[in-house]
N, C-alpha and C. Protein backbone atom coordinates (compact mmCIF):
# COMPACT_ATOMS: atom_id res chain seq x y z
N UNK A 1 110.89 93.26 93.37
CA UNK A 1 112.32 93.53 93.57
C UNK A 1 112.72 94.83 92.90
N UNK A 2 111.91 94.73 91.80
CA UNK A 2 112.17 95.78 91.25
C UNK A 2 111.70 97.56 91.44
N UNK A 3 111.12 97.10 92.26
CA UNK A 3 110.22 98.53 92.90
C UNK A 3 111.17 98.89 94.35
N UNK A 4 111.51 97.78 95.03
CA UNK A 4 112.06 97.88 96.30
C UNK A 4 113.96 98.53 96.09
N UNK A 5 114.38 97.98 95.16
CA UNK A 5 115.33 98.59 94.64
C UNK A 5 115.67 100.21 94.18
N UNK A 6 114.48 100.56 93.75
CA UNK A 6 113.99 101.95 93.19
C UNK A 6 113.98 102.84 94.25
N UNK A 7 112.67 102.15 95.48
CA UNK A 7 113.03 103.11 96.68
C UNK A 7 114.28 103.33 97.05
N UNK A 8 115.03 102.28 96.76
CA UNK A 8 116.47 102.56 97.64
C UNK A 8 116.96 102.96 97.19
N UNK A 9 117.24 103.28 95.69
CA UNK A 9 118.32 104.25 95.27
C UNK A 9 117.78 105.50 95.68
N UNK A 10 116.51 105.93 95.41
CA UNK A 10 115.69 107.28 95.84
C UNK A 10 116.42 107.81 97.38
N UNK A 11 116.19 106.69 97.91
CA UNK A 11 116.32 106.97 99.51
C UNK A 11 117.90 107.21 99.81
N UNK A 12 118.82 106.82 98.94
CA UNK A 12 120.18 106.71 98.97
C UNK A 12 120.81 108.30 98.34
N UNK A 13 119.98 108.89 97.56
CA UNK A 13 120.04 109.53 96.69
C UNK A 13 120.00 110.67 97.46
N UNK A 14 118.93 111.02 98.13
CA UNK A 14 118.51 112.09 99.28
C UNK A 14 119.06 111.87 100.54
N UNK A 15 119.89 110.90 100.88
CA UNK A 15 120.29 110.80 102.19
C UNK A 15 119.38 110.59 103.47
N UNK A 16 118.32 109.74 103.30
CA UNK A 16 117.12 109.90 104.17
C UNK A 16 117.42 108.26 104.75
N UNK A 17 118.34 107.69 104.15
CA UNK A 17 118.29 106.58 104.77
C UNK A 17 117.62 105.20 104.19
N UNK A 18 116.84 105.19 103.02
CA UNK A 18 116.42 104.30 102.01
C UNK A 18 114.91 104.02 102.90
N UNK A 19 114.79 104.64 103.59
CA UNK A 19 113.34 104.03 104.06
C UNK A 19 112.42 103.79 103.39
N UNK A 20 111.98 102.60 103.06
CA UNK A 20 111.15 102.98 101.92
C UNK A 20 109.70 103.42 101.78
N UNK A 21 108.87 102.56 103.12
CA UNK A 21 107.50 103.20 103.23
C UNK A 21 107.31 104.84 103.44
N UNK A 22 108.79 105.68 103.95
CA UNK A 22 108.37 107.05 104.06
C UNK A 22 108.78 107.62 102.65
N UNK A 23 109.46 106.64 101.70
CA UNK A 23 109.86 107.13 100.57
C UNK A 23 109.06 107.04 99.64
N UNK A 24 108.52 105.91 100.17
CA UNK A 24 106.93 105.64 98.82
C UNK A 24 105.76 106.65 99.24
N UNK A 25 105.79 107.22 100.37
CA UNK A 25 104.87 108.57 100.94
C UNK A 25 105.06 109.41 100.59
N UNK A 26 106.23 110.05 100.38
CA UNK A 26 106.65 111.42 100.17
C UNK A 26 106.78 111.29 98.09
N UNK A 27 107.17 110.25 97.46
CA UNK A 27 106.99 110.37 96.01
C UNK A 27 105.41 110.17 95.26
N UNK A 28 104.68 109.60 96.45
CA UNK A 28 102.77 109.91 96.03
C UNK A 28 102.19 111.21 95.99
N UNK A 29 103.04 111.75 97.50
CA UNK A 29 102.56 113.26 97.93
C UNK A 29 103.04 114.28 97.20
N UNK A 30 104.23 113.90 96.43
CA UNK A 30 104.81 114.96 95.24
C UNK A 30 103.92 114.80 93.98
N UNK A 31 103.51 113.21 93.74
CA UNK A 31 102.79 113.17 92.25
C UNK A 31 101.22 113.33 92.59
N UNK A 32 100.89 113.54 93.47
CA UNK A 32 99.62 114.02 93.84
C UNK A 32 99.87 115.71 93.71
N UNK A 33 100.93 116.40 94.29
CA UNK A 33 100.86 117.86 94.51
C UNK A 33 100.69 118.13 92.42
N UNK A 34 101.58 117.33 91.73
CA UNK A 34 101.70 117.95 90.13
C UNK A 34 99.98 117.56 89.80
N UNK A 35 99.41 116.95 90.39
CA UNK A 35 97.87 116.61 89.45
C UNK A 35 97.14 117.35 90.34
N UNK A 36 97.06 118.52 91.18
CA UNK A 36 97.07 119.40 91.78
C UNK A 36 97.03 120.71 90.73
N UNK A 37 98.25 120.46 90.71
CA UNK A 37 98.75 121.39 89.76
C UNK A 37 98.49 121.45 88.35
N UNK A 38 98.52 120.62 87.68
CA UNK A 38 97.67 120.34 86.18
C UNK A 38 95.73 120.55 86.69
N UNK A 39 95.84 120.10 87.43
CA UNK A 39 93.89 120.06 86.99
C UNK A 39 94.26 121.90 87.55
N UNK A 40 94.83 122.65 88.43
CA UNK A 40 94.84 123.74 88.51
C UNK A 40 95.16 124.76 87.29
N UNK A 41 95.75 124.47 86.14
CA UNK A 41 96.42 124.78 85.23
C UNK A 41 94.88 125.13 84.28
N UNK A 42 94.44 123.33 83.99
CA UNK A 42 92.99 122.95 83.68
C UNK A 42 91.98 124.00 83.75
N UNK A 43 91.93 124.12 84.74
CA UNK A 43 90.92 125.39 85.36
C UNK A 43 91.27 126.49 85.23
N UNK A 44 92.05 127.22 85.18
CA UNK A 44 92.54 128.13 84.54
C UNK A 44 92.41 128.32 83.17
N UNK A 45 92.76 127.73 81.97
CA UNK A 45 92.34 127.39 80.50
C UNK A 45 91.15 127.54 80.82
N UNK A 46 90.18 126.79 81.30
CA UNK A 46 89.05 126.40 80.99
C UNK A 46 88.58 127.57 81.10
N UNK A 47 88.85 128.27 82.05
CA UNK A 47 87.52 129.56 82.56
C UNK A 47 87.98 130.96 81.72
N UNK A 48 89.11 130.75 81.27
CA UNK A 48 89.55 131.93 80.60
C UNK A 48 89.48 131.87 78.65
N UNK A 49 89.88 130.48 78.50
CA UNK A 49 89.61 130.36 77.26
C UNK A 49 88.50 129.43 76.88
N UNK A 50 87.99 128.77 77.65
CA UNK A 50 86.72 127.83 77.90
C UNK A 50 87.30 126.44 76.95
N UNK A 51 88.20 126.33 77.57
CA UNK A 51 89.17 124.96 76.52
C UNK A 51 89.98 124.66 77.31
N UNK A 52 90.19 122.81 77.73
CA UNK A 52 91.47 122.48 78.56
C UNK A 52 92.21 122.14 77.25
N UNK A 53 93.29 122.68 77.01
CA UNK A 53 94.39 122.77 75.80
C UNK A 53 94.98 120.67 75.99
N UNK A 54 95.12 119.87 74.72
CA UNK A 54 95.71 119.15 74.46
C UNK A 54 97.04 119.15 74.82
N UNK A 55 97.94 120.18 74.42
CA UNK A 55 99.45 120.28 74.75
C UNK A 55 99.51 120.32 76.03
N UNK A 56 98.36 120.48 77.37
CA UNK A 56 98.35 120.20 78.87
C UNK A 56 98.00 119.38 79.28
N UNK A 57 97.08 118.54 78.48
CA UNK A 57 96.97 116.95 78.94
C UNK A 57 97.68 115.73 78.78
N UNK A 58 97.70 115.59 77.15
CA UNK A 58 98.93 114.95 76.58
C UNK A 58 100.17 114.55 77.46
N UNK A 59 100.79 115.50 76.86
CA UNK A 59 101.92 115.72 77.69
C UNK A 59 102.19 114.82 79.07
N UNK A 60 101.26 115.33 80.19
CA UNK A 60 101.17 115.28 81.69
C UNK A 60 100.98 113.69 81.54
N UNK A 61 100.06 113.17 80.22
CA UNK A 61 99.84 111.72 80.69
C UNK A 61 100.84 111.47 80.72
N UNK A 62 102.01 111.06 79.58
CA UNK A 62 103.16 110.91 79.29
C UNK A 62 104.02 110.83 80.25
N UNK A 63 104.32 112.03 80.71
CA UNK A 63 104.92 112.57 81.59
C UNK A 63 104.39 111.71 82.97
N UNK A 64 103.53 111.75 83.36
CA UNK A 64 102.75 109.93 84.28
C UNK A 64 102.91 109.20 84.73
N UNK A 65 103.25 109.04 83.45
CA UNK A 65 103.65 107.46 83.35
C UNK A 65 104.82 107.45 83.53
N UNK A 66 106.01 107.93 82.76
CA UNK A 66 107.14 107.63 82.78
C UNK A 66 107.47 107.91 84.29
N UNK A 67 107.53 109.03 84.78
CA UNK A 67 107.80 109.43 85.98
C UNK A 67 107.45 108.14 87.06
N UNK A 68 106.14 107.39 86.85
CA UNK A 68 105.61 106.18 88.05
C UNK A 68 106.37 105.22 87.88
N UNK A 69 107.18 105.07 86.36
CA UNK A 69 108.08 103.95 85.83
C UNK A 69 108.87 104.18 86.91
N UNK A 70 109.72 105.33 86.49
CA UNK A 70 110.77 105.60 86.98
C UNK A 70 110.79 105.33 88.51
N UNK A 71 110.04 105.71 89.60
CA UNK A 71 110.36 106.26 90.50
C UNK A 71 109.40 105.25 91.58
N UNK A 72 108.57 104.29 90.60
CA UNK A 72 107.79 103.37 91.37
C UNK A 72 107.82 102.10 90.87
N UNK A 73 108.62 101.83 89.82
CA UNK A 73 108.86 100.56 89.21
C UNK A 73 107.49 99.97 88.35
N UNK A 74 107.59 99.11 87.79
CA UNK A 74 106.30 98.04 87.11
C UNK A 74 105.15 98.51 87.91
N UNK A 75 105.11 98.36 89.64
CA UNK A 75 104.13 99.03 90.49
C UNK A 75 103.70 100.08 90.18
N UNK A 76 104.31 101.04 89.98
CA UNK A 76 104.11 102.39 89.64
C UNK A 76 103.57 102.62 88.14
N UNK A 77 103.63 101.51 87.51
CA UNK A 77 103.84 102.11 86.06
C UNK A 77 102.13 102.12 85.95
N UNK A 78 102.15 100.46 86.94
CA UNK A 78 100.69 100.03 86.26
C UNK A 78 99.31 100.71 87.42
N UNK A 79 99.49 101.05 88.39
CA UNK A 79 98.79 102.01 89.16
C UNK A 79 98.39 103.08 88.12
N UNK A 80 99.55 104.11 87.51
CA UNK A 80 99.81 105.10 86.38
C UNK A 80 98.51 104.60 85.58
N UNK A 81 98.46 103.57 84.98
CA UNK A 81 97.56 103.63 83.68
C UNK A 81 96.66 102.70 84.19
N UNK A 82 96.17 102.42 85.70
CA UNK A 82 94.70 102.29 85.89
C UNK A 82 94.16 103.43 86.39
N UNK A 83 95.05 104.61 86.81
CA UNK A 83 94.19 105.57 87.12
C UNK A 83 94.30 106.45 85.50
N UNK A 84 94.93 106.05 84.39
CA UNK A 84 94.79 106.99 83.26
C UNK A 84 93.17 106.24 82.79
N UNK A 85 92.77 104.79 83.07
CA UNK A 85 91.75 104.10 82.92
C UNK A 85 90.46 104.52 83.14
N UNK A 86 90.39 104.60 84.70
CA UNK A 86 89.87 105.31 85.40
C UNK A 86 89.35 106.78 84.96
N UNK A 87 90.06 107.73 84.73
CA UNK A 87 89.91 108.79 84.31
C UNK A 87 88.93 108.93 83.29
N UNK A 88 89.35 107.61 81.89
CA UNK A 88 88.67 107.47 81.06
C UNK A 88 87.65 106.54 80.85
N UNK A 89 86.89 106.52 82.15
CA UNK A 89 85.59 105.74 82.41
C UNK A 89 84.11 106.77 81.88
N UNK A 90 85.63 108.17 82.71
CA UNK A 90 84.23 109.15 82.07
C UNK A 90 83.60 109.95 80.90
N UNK A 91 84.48 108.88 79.85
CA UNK A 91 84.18 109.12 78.22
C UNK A 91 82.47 109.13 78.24
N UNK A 92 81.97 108.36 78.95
CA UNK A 92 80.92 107.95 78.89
C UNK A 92 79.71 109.58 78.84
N UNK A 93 79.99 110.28 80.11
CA UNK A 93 79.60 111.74 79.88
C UNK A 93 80.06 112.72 79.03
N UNK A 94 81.42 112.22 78.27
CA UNK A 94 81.30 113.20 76.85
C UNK A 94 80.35 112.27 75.75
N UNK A 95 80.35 111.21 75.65
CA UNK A 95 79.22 111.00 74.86
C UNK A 95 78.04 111.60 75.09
N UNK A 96 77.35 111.05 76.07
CA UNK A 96 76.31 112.26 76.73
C UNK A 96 76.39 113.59 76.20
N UNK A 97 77.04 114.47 76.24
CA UNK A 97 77.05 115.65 76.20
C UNK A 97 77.05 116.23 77.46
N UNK A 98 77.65 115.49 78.73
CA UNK A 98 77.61 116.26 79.84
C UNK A 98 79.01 116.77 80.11
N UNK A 99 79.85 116.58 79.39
CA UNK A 99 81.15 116.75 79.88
C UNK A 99 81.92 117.04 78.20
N UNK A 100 83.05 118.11 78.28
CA UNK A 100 83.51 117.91 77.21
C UNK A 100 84.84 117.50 77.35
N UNK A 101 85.49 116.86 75.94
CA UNK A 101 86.58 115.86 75.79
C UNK A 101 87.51 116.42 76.59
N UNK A 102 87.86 117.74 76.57
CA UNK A 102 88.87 118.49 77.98
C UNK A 102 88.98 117.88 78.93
N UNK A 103 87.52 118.01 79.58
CA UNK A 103 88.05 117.27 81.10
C UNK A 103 88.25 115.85 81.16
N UNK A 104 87.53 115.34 80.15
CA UNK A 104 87.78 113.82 80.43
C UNK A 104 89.49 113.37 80.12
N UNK A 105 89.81 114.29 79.22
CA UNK A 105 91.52 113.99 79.36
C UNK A 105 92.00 114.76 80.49
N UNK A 106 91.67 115.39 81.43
CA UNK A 106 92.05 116.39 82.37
C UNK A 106 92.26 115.28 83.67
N UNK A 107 90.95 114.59 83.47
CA UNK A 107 90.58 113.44 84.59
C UNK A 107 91.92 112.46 84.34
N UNK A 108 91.96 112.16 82.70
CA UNK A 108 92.88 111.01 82.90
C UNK A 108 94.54 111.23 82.77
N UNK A 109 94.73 112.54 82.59
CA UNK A 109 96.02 112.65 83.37
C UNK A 109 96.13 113.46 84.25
N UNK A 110 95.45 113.59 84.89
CA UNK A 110 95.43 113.05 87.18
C UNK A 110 95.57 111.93 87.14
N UNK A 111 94.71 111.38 86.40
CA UNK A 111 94.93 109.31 87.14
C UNK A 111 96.58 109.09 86.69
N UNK A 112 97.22 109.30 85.14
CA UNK A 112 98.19 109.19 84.91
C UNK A 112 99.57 109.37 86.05
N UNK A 113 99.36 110.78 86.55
CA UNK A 113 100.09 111.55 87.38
C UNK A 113 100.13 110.74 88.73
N UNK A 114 98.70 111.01 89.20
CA UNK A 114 98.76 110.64 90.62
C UNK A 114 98.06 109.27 91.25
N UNK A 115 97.90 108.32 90.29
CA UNK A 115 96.80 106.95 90.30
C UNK A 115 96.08 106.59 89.90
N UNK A 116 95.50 105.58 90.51
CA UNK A 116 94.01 105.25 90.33
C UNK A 116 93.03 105.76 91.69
N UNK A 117 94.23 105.82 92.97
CA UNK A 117 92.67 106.33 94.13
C UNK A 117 93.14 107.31 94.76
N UNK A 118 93.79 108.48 93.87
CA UNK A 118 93.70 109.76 93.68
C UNK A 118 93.12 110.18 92.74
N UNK A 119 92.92 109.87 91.33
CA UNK A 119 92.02 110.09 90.64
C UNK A 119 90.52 109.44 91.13
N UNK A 120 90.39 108.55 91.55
CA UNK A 120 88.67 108.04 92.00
C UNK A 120 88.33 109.33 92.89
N UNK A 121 88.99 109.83 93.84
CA UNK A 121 88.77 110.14 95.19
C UNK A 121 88.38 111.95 94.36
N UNK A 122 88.90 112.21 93.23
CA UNK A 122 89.12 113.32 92.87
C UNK A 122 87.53 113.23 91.71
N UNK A 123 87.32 112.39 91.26
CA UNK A 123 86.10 112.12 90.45
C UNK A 123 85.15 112.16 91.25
N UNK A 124 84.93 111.43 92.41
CA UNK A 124 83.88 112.02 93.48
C UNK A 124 83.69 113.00 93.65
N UNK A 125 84.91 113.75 94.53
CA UNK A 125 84.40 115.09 94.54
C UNK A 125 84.14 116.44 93.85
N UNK A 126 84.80 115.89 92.38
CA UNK A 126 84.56 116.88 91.62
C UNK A 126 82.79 116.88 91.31
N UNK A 127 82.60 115.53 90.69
CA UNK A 127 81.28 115.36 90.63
C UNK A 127 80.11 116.28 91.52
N UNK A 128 80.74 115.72 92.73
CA UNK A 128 79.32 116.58 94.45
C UNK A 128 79.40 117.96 93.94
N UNK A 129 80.77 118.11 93.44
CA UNK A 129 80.93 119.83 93.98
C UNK A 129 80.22 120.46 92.51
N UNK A 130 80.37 119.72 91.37
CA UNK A 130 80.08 119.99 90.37
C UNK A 130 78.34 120.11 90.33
N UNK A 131 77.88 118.87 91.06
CA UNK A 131 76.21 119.08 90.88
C UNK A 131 75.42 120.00 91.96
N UNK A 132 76.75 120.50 93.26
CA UNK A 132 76.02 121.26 93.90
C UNK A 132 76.20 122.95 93.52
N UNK A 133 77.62 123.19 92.41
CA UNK A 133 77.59 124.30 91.78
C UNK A 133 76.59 124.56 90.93
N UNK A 134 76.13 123.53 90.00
CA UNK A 134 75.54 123.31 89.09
C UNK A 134 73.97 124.04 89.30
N UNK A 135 73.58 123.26 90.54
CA UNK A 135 72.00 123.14 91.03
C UNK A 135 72.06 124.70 91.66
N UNK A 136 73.28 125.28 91.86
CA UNK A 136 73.32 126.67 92.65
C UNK A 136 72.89 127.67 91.68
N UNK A 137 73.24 127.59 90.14
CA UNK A 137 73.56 128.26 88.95
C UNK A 137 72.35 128.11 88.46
N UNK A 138 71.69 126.87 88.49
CA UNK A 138 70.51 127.24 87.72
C UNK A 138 69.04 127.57 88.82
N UNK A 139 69.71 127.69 90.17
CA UNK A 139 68.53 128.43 91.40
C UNK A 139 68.83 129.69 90.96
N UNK A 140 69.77 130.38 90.76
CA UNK A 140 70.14 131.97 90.61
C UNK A 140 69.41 132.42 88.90
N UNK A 141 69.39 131.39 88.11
CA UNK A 141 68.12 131.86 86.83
C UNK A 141 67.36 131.70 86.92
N UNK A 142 66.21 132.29 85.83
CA UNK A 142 65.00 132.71 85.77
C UNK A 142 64.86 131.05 85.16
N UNK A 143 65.51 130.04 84.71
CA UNK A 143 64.93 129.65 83.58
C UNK A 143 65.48 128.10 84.68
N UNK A 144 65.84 128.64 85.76
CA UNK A 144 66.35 127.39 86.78
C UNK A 144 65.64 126.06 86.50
N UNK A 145 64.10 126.18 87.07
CA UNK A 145 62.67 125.39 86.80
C UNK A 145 62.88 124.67 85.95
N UNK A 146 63.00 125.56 84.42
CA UNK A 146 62.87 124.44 83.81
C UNK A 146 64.03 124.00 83.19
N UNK A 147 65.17 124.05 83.82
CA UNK A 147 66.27 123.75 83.33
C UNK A 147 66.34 122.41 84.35
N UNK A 148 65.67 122.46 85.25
CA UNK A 148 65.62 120.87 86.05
C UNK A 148 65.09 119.90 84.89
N UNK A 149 63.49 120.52 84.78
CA UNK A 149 62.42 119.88 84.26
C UNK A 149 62.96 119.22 83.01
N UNK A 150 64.18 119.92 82.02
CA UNK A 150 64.72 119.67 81.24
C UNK A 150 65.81 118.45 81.37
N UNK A 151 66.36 118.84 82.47
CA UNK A 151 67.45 117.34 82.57
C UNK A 151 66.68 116.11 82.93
N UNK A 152 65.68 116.45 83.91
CA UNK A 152 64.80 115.03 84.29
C UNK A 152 63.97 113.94 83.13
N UNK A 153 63.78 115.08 82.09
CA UNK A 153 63.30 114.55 80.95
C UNK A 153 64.15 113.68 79.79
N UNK A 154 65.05 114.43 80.42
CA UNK A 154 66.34 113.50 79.34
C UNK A 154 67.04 112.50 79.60
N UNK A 155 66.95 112.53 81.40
CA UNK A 155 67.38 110.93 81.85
C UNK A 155 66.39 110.04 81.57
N UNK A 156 64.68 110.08 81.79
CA UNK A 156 63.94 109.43 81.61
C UNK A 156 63.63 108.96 80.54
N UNK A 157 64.48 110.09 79.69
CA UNK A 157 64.55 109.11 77.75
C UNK A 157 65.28 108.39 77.60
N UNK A 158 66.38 108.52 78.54
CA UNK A 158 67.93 107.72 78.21
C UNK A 158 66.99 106.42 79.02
N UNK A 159 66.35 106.15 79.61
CA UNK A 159 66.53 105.25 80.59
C UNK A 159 65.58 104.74 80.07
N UNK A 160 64.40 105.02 79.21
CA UNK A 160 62.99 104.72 78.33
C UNK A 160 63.50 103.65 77.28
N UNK A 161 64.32 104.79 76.47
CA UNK A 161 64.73 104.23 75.13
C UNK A 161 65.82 103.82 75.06
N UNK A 162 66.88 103.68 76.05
CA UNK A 162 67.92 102.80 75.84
C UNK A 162 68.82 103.75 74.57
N UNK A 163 68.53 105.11 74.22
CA UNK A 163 69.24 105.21 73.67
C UNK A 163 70.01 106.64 73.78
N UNK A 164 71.24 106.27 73.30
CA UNK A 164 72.46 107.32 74.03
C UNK A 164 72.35 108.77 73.19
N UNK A 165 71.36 110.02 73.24
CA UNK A 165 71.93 111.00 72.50
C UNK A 165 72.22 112.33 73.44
N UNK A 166 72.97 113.13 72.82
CA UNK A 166 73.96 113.98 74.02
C UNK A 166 73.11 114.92 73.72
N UNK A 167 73.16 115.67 75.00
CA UNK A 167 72.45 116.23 76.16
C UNK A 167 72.39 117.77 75.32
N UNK A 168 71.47 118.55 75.04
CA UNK A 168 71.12 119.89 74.73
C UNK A 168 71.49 120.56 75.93
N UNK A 169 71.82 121.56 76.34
CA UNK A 169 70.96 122.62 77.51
C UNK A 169 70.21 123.73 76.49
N UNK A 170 69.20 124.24 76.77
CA UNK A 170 68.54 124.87 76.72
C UNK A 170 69.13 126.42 76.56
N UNK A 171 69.78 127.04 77.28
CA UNK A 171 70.42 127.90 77.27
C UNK A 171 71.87 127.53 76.83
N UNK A 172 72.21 128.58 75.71
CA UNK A 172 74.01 128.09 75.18
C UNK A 172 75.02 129.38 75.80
N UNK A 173 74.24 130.32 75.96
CA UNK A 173 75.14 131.44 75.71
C UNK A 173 76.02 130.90 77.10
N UNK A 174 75.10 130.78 78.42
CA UNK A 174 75.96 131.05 80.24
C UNK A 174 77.26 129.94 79.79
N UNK A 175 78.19 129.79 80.02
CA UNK A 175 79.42 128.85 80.34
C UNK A 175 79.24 128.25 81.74
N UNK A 176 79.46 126.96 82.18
CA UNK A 176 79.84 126.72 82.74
C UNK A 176 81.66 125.76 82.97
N UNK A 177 82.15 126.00 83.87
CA UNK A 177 83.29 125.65 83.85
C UNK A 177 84.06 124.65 84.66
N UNK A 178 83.52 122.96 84.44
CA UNK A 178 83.67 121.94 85.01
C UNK A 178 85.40 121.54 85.19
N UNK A 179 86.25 122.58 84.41
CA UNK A 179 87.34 122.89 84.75
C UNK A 179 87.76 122.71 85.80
N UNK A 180 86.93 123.68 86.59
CA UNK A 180 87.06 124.39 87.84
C UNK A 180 86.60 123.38 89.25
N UNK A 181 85.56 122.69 88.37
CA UNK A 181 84.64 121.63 89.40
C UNK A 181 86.24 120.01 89.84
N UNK A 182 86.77 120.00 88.43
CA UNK A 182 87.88 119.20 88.70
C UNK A 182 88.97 119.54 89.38
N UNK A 183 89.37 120.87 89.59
CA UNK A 183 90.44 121.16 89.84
C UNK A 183 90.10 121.31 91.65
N UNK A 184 88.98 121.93 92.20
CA UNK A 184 88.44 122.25 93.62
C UNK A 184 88.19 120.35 93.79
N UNK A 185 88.17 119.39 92.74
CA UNK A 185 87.90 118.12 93.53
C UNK A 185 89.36 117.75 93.54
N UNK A 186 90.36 117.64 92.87
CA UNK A 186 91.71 117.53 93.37
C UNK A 186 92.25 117.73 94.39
N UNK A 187 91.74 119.09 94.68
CA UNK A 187 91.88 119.83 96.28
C UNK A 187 91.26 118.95 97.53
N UNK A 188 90.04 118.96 97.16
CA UNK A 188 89.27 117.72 98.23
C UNK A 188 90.08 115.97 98.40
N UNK A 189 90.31 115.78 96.73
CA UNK A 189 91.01 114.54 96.91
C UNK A 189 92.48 114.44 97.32
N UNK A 190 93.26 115.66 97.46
CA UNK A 190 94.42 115.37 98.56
C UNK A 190 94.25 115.83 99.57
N UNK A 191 93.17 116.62 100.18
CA UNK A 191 93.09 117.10 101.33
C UNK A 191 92.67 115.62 102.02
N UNK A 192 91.88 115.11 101.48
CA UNK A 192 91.34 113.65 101.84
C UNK A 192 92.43 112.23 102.74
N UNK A 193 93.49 112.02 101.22
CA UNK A 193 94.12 111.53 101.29
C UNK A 193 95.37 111.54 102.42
N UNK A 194 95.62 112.79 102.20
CA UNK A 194 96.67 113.73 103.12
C UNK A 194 96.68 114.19 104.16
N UNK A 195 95.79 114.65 104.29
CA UNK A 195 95.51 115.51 105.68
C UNK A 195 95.76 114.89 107.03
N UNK A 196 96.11 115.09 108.07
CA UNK A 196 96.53 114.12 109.24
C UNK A 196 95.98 114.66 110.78
């Protein structure tokens, strides 16, 4: 009742007539465009200062949530913090050492912002796009070979010994900027969602 009420003031508000299934479309497609826009922000930090800044994640969760309260009721709130959940499934690769704490708060306010299956849909494809940038970057070095030979060895320890220690690369100086890998999967995950 309490969600159905919400559309209608929304819908009353804009003069559209209270519809609510085109009203609950058009307030996803706005909180999808801002986690768009934050993981774009994301990527930006990242590649320039090689850091997704706290005061840009924070915030946005916050900001998330309240906004799904507001504008989607209890429904909205709790969608909000299974996709902030979601997001933070992938603590698991900053333990690893495959990911640093940036993006994994980057991930979970998208989920905050825009869900739980806008953030899933956006974790997929960041991932593909991430391991096919990835595998591109280390074909273009000299040290490509064994920079495979190197990761294959370290899953087969994780998976040997059962035990969790985070990930070296071999080379420190190159950056890479998984920033960027989240923000081009945002793109995929509303083009996905959206597209008609």
């Amino acid at each position: 009742m309490c969600r159905s009420s919400s559309w209608k003031w929304i819908g009353q508000d804009r003069g559209d007539g209270g519809d609510e299934g085109e009203l609950e479309e058009r307030y996803r497609l706005i909180m999808s465009l801002l986690a768009v826009l934050l993981a774009g922000c994301g990527a930006w930090t990242d590649l320039n200062d090689h850091k997704i800044y706290n005061r840009l994640t924070l915030p946005s969760v916050l900001i998330g949530m309240t906004l799904n309260l507001l504008f989607g009721g209890i429904t909205g709130l709790k969608d909000s913090v299974l996709g902030f959940l979601l997001g933070s499934t992938f603590m698991l690769f900053w333990i690893l050492g495959m990911l640093k704490a940036g993006d994994v708060k980057l991930y979970m306010a998208v989920g905050a912002l825009a869900g739980a299956r806008f953030c899933g849909y956006t974790m997929i494809c960041s991932v593909l796009i991430g391991g096919v940038a990835a595998a591109c970057v280390m074909a273009t070095r000299k040290t490509g070979k064994a920079s495979l030979i190197r990761i294959k060895q370290y899953l087969l320890a994780l998976f040997y010994t059962r035990q969790f220690r985070p990930y070296r690369p071999a080379e420190q100086s190159a950056y890479f900027s998984f920033g960027c890998c989240i923000f081009a999967g945002a793109l995929g995950a509303f083009w996905l969602l959206y597209h008609r």
